[in-house]
Protein backbone atom coordinates (compact mmCIF):
# COMPACT_ATOMS: atom_id res chain seq x y z
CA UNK A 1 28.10 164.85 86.12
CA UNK A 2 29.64 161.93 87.99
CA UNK A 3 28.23 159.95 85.59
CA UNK A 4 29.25 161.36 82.85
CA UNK A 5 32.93 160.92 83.50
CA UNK A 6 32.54 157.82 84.28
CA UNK A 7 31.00 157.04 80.80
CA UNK A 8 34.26 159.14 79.27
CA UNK A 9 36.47 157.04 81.31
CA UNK A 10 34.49 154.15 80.80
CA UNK A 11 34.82 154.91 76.63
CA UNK A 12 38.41 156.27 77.19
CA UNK A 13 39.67 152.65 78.68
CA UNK A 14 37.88 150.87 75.26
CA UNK A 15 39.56 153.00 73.24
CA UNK A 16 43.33 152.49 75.12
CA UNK A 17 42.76 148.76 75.15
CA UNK A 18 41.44 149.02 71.44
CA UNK A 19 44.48 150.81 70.66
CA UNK A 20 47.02 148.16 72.26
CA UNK A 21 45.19 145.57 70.90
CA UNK A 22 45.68 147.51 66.82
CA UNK A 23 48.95 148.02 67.43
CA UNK A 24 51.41 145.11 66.04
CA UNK A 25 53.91 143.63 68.81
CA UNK A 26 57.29 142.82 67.79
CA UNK A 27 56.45 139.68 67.53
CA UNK A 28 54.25 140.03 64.62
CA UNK A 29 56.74 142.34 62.50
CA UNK A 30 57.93 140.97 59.72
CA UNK A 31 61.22 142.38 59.97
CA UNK A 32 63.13 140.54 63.00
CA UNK A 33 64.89 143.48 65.28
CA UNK A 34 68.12 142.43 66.89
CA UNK A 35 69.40 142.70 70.05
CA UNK A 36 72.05 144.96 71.06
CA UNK A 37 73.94 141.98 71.73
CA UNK A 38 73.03 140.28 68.17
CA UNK A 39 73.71 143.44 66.83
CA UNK A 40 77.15 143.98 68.46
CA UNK A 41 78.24 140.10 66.91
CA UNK A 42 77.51 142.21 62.84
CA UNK A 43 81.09 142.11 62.28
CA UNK A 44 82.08 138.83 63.35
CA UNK A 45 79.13 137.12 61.51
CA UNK A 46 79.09 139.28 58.22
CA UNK A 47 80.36 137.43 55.20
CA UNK A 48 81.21 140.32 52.19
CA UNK A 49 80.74 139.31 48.73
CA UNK A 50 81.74 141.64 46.01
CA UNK A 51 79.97 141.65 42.26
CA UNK A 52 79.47 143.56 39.34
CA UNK A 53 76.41 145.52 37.84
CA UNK A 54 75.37 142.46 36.09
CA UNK A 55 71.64 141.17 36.47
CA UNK A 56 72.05 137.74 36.76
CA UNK A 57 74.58 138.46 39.49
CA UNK A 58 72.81 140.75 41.60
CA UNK A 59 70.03 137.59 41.61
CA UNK A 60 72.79 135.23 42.77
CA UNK A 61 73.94 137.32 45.34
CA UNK A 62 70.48 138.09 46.51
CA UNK A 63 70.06 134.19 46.52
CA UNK A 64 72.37 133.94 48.47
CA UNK A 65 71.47 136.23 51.02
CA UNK A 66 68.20 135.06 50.86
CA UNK A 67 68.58 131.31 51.85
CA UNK A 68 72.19 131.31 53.55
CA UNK A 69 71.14 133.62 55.91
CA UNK A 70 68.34 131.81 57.38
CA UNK A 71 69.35 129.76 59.77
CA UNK A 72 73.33 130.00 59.62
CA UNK A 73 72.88 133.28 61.97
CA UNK A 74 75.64 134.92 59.25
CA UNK A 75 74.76 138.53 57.75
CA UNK A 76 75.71 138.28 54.17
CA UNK A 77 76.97 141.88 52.89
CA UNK A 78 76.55 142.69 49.05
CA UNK A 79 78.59 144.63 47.89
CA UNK A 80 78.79 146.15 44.48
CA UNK A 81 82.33 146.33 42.91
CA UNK A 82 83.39 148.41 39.60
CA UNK A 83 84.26 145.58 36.96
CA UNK A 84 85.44 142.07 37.72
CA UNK A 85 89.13 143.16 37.60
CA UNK A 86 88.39 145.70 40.42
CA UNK A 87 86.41 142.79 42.42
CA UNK A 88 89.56 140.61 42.37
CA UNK A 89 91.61 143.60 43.64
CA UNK A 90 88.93 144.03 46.32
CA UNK A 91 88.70 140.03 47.35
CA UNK A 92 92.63 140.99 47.63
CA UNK A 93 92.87 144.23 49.82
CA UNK A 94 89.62 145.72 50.52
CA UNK A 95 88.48 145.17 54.22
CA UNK A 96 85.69 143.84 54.49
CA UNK A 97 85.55 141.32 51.59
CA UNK A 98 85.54 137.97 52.27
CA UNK A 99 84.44 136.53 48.71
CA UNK A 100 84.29 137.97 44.60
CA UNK A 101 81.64 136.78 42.34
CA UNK A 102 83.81 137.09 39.21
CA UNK A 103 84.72 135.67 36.05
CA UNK A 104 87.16 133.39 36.47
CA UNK A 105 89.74 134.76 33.59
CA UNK A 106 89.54 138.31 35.51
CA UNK A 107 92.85 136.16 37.92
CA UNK A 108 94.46 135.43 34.64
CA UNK A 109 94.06 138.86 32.84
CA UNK A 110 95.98 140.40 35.95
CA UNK A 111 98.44 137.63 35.85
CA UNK A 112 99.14 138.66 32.47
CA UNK A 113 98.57 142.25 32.72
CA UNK A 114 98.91 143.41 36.23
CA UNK A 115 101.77 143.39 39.08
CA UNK A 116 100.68 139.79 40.47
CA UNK A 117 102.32 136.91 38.99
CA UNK A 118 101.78 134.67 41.28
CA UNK A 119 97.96 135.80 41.87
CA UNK A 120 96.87 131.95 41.29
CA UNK A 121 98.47 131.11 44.69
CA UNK A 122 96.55 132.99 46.56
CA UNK A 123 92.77 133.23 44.92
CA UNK A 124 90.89 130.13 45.04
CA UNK A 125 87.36 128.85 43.37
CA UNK A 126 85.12 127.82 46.13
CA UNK A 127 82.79 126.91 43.62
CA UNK A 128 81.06 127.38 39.77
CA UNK A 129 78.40 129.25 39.71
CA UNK A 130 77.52 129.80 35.69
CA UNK A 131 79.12 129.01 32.22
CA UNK A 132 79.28 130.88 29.55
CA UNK A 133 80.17 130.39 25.87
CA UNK A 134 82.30 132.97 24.12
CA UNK A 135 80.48 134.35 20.87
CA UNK A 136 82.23 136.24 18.53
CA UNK A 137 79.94 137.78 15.78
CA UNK A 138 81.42 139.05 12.46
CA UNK A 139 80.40 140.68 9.51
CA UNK A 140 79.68 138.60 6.82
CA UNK A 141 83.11 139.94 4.82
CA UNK A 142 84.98 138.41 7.65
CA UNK A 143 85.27 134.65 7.46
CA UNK A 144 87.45 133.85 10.39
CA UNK A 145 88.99 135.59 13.58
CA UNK A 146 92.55 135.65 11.79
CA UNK A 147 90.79 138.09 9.48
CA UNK A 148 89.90 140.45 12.22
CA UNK A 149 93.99 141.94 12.52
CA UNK A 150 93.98 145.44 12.39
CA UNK A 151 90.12 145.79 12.48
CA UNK A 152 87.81 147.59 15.28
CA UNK A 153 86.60 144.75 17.64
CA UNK A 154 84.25 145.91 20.15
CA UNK A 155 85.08 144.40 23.63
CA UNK A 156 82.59 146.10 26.05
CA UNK A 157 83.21 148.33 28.78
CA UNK A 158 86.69 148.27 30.16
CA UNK A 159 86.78 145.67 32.89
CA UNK A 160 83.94 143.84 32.17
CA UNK A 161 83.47 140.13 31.06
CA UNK A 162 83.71 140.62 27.11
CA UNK A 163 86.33 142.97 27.24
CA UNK A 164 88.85 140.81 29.77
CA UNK A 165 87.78 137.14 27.92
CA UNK A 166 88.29 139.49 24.73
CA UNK A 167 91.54 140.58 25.63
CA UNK A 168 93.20 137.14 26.40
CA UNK A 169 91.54 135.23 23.07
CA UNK A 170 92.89 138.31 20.77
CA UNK A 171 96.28 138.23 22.43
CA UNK A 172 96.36 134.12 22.84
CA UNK A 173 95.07 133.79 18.95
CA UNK A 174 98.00 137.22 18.09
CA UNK A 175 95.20 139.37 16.57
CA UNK A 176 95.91 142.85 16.82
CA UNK A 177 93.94 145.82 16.38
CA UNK A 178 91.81 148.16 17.67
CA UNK A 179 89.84 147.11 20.75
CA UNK A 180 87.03 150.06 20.95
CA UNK A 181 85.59 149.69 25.07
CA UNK A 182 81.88 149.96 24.44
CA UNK A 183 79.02 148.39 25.95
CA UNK A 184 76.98 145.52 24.23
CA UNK A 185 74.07 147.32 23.26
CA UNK A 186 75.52 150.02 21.56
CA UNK A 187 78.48 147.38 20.39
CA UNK A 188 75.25 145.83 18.32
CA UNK A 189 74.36 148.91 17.03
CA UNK A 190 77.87 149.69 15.65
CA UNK A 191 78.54 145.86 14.45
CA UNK A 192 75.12 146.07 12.43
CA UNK A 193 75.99 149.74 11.00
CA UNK A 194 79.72 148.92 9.80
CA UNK A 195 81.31 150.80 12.00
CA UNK A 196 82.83 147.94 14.03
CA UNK A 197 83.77 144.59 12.19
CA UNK A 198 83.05 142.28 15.44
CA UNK A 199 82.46 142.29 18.80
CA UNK A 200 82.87 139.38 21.62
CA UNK A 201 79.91 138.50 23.88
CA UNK A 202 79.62 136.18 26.82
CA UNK A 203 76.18 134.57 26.26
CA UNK A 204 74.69 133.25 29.96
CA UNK A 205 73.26 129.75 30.79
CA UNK A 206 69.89 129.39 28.08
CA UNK A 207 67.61 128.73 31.23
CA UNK A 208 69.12 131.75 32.91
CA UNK A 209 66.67 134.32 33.90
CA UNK A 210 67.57 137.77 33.34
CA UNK A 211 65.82 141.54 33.27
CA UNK A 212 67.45 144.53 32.32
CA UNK A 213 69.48 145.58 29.95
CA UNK A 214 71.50 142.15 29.92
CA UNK A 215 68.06 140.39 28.76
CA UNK A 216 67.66 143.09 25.94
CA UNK A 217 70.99 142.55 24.44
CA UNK A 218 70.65 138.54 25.26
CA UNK A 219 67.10 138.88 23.20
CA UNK A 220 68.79 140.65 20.25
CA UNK A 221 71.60 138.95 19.52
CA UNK A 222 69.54 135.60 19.94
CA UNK A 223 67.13 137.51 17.11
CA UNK A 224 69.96 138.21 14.63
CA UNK A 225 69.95 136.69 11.19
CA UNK A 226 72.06 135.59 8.30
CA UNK A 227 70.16 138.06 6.59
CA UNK A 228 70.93 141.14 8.72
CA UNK A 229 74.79 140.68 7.34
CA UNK A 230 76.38 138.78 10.82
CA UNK A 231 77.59 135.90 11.48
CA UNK A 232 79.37 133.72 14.25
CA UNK A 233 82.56 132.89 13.71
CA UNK A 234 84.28 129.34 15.17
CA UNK A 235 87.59 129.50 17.12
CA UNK A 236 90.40 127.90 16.50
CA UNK A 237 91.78 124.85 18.35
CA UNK A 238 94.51 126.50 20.44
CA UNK A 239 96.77 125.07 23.71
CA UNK A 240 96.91 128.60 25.04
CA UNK A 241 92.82 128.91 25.10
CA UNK A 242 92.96 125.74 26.06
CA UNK A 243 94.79 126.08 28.94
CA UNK A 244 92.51 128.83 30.29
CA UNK A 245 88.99 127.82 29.22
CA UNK A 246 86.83 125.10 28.44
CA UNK A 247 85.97 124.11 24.56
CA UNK A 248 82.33 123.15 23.76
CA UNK A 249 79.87 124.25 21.13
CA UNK A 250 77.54 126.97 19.72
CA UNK A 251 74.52 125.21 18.51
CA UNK A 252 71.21 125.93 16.85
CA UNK A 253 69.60 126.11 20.17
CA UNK A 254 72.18 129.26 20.96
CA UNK A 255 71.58 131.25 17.74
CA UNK A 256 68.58 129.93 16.05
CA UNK A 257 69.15 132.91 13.45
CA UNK A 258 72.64 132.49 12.75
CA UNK A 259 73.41 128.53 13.13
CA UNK A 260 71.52 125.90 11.25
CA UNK A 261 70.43 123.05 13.24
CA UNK A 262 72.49 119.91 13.67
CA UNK A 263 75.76 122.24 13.24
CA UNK A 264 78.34 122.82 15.96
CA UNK A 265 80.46 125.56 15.71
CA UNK A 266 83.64 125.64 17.93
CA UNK A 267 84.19 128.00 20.54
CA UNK A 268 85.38 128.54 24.37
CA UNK A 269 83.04 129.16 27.62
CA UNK A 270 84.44 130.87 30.84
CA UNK A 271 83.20 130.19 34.30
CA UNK A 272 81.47 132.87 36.40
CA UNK A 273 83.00 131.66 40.12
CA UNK A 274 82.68 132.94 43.57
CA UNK A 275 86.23 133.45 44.36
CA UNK A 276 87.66 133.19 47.68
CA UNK A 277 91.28 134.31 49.43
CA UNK A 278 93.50 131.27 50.00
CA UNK A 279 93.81 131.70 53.81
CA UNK A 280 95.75 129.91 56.25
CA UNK A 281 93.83 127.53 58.88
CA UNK A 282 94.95 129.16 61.69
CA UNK A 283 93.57 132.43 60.68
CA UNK A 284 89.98 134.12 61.57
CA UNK A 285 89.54 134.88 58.05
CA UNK A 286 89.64 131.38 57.13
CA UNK A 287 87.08 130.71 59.41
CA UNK A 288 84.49 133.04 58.87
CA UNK A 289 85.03 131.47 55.51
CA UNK A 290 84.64 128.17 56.37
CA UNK A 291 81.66 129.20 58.37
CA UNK A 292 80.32 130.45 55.06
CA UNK A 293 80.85 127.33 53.48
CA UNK A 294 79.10 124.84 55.71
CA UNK A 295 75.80 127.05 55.92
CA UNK A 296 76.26 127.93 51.78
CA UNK A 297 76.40 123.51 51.42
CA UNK A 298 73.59 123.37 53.79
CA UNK A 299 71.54 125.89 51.67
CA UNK A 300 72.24 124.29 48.68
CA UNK A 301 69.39 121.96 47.67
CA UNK A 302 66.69 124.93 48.92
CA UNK A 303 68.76 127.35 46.06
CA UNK A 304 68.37 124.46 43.66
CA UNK A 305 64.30 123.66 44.54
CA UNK A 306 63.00 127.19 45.71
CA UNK A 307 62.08 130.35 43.96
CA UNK A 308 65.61 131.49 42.68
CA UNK A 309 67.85 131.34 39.64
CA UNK A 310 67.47 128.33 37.27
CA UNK A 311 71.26 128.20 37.09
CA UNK A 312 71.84 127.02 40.51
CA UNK A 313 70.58 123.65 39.41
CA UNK A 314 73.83 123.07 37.82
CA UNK A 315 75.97 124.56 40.95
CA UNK A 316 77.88 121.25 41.95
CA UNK A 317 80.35 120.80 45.17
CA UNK A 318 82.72 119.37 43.21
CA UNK A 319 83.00 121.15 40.33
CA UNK A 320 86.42 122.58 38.73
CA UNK A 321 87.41 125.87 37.34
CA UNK A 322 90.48 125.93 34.55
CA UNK A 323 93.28 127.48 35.34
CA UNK A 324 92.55 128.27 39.00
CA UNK A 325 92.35 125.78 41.91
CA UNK A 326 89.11 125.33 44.14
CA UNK A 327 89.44 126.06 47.84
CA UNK A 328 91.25 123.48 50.14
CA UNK A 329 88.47 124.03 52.77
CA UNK A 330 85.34 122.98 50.68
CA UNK A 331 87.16 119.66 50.21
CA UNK A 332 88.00 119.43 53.85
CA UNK A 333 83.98 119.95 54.82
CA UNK A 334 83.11 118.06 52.53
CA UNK A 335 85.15 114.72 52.87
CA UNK A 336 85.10 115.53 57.18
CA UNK A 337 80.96 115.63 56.80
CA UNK A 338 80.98 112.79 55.18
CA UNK A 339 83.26 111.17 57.74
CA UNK A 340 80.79 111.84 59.51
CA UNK A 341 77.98 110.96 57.67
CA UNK A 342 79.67 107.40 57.74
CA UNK A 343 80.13 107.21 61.40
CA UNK A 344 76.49 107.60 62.07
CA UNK A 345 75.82 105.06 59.47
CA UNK A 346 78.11 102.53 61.36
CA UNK A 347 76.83 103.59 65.13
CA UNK A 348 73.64 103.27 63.83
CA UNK A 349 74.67 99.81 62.10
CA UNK A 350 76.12 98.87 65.56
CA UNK A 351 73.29 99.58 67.60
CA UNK A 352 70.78 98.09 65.56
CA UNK A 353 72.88 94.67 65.81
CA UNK A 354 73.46 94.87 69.40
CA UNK A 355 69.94 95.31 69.86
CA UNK A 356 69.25 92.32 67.51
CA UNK A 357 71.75 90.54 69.66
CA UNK A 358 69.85 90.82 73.29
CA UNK A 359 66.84 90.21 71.92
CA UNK A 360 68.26 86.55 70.49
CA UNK A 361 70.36 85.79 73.92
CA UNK A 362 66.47 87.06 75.30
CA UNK A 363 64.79 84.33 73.46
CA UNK A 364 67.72 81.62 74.15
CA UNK A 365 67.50 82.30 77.79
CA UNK A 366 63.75 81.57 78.04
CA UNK A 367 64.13 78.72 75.88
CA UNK A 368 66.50 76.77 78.39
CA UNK A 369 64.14 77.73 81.23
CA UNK A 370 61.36 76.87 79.82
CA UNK A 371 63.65 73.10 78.74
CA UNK A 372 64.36 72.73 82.38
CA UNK A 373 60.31 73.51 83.63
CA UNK A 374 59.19 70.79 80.75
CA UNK A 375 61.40 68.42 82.23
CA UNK A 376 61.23 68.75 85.40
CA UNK A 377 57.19 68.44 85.15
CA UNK A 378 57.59 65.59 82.74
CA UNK A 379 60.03 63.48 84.79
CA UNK A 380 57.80 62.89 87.80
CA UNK A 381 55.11 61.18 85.76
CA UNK A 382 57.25 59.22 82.98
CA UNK A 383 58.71 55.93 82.45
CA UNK A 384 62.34 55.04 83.32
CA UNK A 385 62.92 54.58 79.25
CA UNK A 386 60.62 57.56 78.52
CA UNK A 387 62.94 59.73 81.15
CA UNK A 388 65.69 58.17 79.55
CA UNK A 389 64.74 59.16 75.67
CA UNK A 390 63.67 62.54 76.84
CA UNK A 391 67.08 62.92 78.30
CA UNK A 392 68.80 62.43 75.12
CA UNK A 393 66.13 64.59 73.46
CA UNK A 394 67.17 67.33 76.14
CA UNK A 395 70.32 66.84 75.50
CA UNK A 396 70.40 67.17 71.79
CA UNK A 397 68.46 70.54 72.73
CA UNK A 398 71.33 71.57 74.86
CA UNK A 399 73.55 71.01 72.26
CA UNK A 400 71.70 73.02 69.65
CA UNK A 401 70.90 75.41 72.26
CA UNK A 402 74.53 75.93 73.07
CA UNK A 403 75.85 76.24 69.62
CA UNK A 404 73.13 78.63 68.76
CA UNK A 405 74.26 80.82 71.88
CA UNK A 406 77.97 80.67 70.80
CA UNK A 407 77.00 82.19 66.85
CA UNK A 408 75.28 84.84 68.70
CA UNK A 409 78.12 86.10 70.46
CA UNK A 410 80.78 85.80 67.50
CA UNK A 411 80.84 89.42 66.15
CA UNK A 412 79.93 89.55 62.50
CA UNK A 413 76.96 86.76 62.19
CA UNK A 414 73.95 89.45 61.79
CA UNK A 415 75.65 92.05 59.06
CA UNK A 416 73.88 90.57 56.64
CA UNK A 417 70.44 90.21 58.66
């Protein structure tokens, strides 16, 4: 009996140590579990970013949080706003958001249209993240957008990009009529049935990758033909559009169906931006931001080369957003890191010539000692005129040897070296 139990102890131990050695440690968990104390920090190191139900935005946000997050020890928090008017509300009083992935007319449709006239002053770009050109598709009885007054325009659903970019061209261009809120897909529907005589649509970057609904729509309007009784129209040349976007061109490559190739047609684009609050220096807010900013700049060339969104290869630092400023702070990291970046340069400069500089006063030194061995060996066995010509020899030497010792030490001599 005794030794039975000790074989069911014996086999009970395997199995416990087999069981430890199944289970995963923490270690080996994919997921990384915080401490209490990393845990407690969530608020001081979250970074909120509000967006829209858009595709190609809930990619850039993931991006983001993806690759920002990896080393910067931030906790980026997505959060999903209403309609880009909301968002820039939200970037403006909701607690908790520190940046707005928006269009960038949303600021000037509540300039126009809300209780903030001086909303410019306080929302900043920190930097472009897409561009894209304003379509307007017509029936074919409609040769212009001055013939669209007093006709049913489809603008999308209320607050989103077509119907604010809608909203300002109409008003900026003084085309009234009726502006029916409806989504694209449906708006497609309508245009192709009669019941609407245009709609607006913001068509993304052409190496953009989307799913969804947005790369339906995207697909059929791409598909559309002169024979399916739509066309694109061109707008005008105008100071006020002007003012608030950027003109360029709807090619062939844009609407295969609808533009011939090697013709332009004339049209605006509006920037999709993440938005930021235009806080002071001294406050905390400012410098969560800037925290943001350093780790986003650090990220940047891994969101341009690893397995995200084509359209970060044409995010730039520098880039510029009509009508609404970028973000003092960027600048200030960006011209302070290179300040930096020049400093090193130079102390690296520096040292390299110093050490360049021993190593010659090095070789001059054991040059004159090994002058001063020769000649002392040499002057026991030679001539009085030999000792005398070596002399003058030596002394030439000494000369060079001096002069050569006095370049070393004149600051300057090895830049070019």
């Amino acid at each position: 009996m005794y030794t039975y139990l000790i074989q069911v102890s014996a086999y009970s131990l395997v199995c416990i140590i087999g069981l430890f050695a199944a289970t995963p440690t923490y270690a080996d968990h994919p997921i990384k579990i915080p401490t209490r104390q990393e845990a407690s920090a969530v608020n001081r190191n979250s970074v909120g970013i509000v967006f829209t139900h858009e595709e190609l935005y809930h990619q850039v946000i993931h991006n983001i949080e993806s690759e920002v997050e990896l080393d910067s020890g931030l906790r980026i928090v997505p959060i999903m706003g209403k309609n880009h008017i909301q968002s820039v509300y939200d970037l403006l009083y909701l607690k908790g958001v520190d940046l707005a992935l928006v269009r960038a007319d949303a600021i000037e449709y509540i300039r126009r249209y809300g209780d903030f006239p001086n909303i410019q002053n306080v929302i900043r770009s920190f930097t472009k993240i897409s561009e894209e050109k304003i379509i307007v598709l017509a029936r074919d009885e409609f040769n212009s957008v001055e013939d669209l007054a007093g006709k049913t325009i489809g603008l999308g659903n209320a607050g989103s990009g077509e119907f604010v970019t809608g909203s300002i061209i109409l008003e900026s261009l003084g085309i009234h009529g009726q502006h029916t809120e409806i989504n694209n897909s449906a708006a497609l529907d309508q245009l192709k049935s009669g019941k609407l005589a245009a709609m607006v649509y913001l068509f993304r970057p052409t190496d953009a990758v989307q799913d969804g609904e947005d790369a339906i729509v995207r697909k059929r309007i791409r598909n559309l033909k002169l024979q399916d009784g739509i066309h694109a129209l061109a707008l005008p040349d105008n100071h006020e559009l002007k003012s608030n976007y950027k003109a360029v061109n709807l090619t062939h490559d844009d609407l295969p169906g609808l533009i011939a190739e090697a013709t332009a047609l004339h049209t605006y684009s509006v920037d999709s931006i993440l938005a930021a609050y235009n806080w002071q220096s001294d406050n905390a807010r400012y410098k969560k931001v800037a925290r943001f900013a350093n780790a986003f700049i650090d990220s940047l060339d891994e969101l341009k080369s690893g397995p995200y969104q084509p359209i970060w290869n044409h995010v730039e630092l520098d880039s510029s957003t009509i009508n609404v400023a970028r973000i003092g702070l960027l600048d200030d990291i960006i011209i302070e890191r290179e300040r930096q970046k020049t400093d090193k340069e130079q102390a690296e400069n520096n040292r390299v010539a110093a050490e360049k500089e021993a190593l010659k006063a090095k070789n001059i030194a054991k040059l004159i000692k090994q002058r001063e061995e020769i000649t002392a060996r040499l002057g026991e066995k030679m001539s009085t005129a030999d000792s005398a010509e070596l002399k003058k020899l030596m002394s030439q030497l000494s000369s060079f040897l001096q002069d050569l010792e006095t370049s070393s030490s004149t600051p300057g001599d090895d830049a070019g070296n």
